[in-house]
C-alpha atoms as a PDB file:
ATOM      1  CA  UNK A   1     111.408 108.948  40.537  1.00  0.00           C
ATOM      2  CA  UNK A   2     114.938 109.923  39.311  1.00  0.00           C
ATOM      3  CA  UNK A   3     116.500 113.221  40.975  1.00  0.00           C
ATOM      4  CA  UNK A   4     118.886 114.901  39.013  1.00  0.00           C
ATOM      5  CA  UNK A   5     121.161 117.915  40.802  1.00  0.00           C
ATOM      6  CA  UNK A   6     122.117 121.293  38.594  1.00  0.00           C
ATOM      7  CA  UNK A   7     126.416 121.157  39.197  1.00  0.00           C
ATOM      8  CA  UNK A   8     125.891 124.378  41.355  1.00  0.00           C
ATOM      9  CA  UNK A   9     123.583 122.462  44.021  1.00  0.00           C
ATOM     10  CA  UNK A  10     125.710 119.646  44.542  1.00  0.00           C
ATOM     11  CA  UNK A  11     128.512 122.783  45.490  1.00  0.00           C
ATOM     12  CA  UNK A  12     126.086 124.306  47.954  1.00  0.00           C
ATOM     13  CA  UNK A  13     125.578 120.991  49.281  1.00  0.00           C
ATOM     14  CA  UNK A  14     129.100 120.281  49.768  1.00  0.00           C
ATOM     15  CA  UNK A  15     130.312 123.682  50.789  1.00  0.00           C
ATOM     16  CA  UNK A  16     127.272 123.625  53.578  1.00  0.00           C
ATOM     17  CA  UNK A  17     128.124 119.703  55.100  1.00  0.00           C
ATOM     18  CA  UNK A  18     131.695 121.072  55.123  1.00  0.00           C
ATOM     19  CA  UNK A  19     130.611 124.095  56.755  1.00  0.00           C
ATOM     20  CA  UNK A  20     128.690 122.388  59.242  1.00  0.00           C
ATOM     21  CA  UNK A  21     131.043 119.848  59.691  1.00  0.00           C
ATOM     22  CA  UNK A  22     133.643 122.615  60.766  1.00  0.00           C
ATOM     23  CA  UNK A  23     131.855 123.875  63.348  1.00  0.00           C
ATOM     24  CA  UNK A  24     130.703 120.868  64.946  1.00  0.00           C
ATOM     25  CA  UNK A  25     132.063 116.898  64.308  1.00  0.00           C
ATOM     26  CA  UNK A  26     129.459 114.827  63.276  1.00  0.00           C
ATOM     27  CA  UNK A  27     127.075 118.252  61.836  1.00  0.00           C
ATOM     28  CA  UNK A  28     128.127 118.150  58.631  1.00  0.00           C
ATOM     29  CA  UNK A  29     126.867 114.655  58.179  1.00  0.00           C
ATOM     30  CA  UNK A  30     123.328 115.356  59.908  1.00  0.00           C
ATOM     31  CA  UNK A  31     123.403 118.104  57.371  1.00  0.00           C
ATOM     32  CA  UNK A  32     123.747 115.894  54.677  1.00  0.00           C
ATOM     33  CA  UNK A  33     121.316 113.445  56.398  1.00  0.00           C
ATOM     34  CA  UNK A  34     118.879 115.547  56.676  1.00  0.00           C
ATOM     35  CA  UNK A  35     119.145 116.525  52.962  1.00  0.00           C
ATOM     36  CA  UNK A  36     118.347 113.302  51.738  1.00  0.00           C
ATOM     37  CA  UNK A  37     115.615 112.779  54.573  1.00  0.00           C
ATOM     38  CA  UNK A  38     114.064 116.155  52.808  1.00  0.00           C
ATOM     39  CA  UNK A  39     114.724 114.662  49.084  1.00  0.00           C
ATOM     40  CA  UNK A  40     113.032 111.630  49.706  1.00  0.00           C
ATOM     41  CA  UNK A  41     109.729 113.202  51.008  1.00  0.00           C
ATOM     42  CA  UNK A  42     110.059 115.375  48.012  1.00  0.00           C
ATOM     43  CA  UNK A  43     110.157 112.361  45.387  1.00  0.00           C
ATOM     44  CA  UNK A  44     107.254 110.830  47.450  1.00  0.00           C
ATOM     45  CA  UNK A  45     105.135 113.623  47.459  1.00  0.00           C
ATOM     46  CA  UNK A  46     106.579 116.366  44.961  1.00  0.00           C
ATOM     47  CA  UNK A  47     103.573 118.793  44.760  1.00  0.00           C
ATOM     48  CA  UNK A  48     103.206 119.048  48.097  1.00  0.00           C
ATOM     49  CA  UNK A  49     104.998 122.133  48.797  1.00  0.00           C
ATOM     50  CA  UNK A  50     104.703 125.822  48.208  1.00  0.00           C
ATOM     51  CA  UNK A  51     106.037 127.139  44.912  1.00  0.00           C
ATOM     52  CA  UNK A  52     108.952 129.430  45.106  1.00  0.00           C
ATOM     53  CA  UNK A  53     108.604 131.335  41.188  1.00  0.00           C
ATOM     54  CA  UNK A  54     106.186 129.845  38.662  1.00  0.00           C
ATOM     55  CA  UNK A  55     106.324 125.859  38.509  1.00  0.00           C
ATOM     56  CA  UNK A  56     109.659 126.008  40.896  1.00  0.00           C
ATOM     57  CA  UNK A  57     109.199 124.909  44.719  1.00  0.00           C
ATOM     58  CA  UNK A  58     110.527 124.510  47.812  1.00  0.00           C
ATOM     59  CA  UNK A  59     111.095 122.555  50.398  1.00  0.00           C
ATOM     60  CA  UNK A  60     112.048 123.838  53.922  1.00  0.00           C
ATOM     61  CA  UNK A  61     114.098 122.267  56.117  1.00  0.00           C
ATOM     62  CA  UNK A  62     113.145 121.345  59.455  1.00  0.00           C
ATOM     63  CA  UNK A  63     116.665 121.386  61.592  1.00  0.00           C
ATOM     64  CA  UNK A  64     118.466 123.095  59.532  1.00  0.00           C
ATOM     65  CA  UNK A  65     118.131 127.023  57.956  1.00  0.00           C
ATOM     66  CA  UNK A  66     117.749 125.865  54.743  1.00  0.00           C
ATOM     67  CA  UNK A  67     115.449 125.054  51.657  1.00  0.00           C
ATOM     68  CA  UNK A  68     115.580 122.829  48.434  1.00  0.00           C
ATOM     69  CA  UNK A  69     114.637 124.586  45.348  1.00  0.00           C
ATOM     70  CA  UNK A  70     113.079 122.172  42.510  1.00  0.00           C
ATOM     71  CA  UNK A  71     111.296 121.408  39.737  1.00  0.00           C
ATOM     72  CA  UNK A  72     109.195 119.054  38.388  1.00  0.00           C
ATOM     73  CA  UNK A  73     109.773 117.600  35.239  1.00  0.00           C
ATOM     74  CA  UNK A  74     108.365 114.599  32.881  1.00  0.00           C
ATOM     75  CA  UNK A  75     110.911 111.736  34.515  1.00  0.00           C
ATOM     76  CA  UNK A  76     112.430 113.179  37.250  1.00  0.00           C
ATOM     77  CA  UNK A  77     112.560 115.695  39.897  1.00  0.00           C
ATOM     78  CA  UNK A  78     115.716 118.628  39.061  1.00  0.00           C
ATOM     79  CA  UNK A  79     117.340 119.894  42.117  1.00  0.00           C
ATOM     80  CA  UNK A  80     117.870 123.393  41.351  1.00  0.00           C
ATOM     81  CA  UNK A  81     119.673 124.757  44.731  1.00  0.00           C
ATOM     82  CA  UNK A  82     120.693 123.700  47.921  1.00  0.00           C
ATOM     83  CA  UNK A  83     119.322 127.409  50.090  1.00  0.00           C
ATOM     84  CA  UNK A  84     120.218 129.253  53.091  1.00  0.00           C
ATOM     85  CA  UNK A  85     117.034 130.710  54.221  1.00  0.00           C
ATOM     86  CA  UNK A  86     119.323 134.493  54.415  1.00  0.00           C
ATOM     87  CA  UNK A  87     120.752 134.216  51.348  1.00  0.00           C
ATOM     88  CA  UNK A  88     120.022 136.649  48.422  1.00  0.00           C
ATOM     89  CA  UNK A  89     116.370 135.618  47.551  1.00  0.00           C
ATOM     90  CA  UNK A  90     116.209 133.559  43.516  1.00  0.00           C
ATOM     91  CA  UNK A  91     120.233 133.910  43.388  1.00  0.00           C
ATOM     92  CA  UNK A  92     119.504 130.318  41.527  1.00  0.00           C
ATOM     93  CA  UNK A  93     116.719 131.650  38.927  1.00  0.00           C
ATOM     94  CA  UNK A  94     119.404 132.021  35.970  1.00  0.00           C
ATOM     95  CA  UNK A  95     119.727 127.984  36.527  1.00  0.00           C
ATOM     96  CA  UNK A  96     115.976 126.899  35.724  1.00  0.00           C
ATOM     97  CA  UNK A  97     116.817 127.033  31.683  1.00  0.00           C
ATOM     98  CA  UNK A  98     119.982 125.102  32.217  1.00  0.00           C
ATOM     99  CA  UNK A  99     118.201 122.019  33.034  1.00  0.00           C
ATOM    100  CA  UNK A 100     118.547 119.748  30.226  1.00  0.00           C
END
């Protein structure tokens, strides 16, 4: 299934491998590993995991603090955000409209 990322997750995701990768060499791209480790499992299984706010879900992140916020849709799977578990809970619900 086709994955398509909303503009503002592909920033989160490159502002957080950046992040990582300033803190540690080499984090930044585990980050980023780990994000399409997580993306895969969603396109294999993409109702597997809790819902977040109506039809959106999540996926949690298992080495990182972090969660991917999708939804489901006809041909593909929309990438909605890119979360830090402590950031300001559905900061990224004024993107679910913009998905098309």
């Amino acid at each position: 299934m086709k994955v398509i990322f909303d503009n503002l997750a592909v920033s989160e995701l490159h502002d957080a491998t950046q992040y990582y990768e300033l803190e540690v060499n080499g984090l930044g791209k585990r980050f980023k590993k780990e994000v399409k480790k997580s993306i895969k499992r969603i396109i294999n299984n993409p109702f597997a995991w809790r819902r977040e706010q109506g039809d959106i879900r999540r996926y949690l992140m298992h080495t990182f603090p972090y969660k991917i916020i999708y939804s489901i849709e006809k041909n593909y799977i929309y990438i909605i955000a890119i979360a830090h578990y402590h950031r300001k809970p559905y900061f990224w619900s004024s993107r679910i409209n913009n998905n098309q």
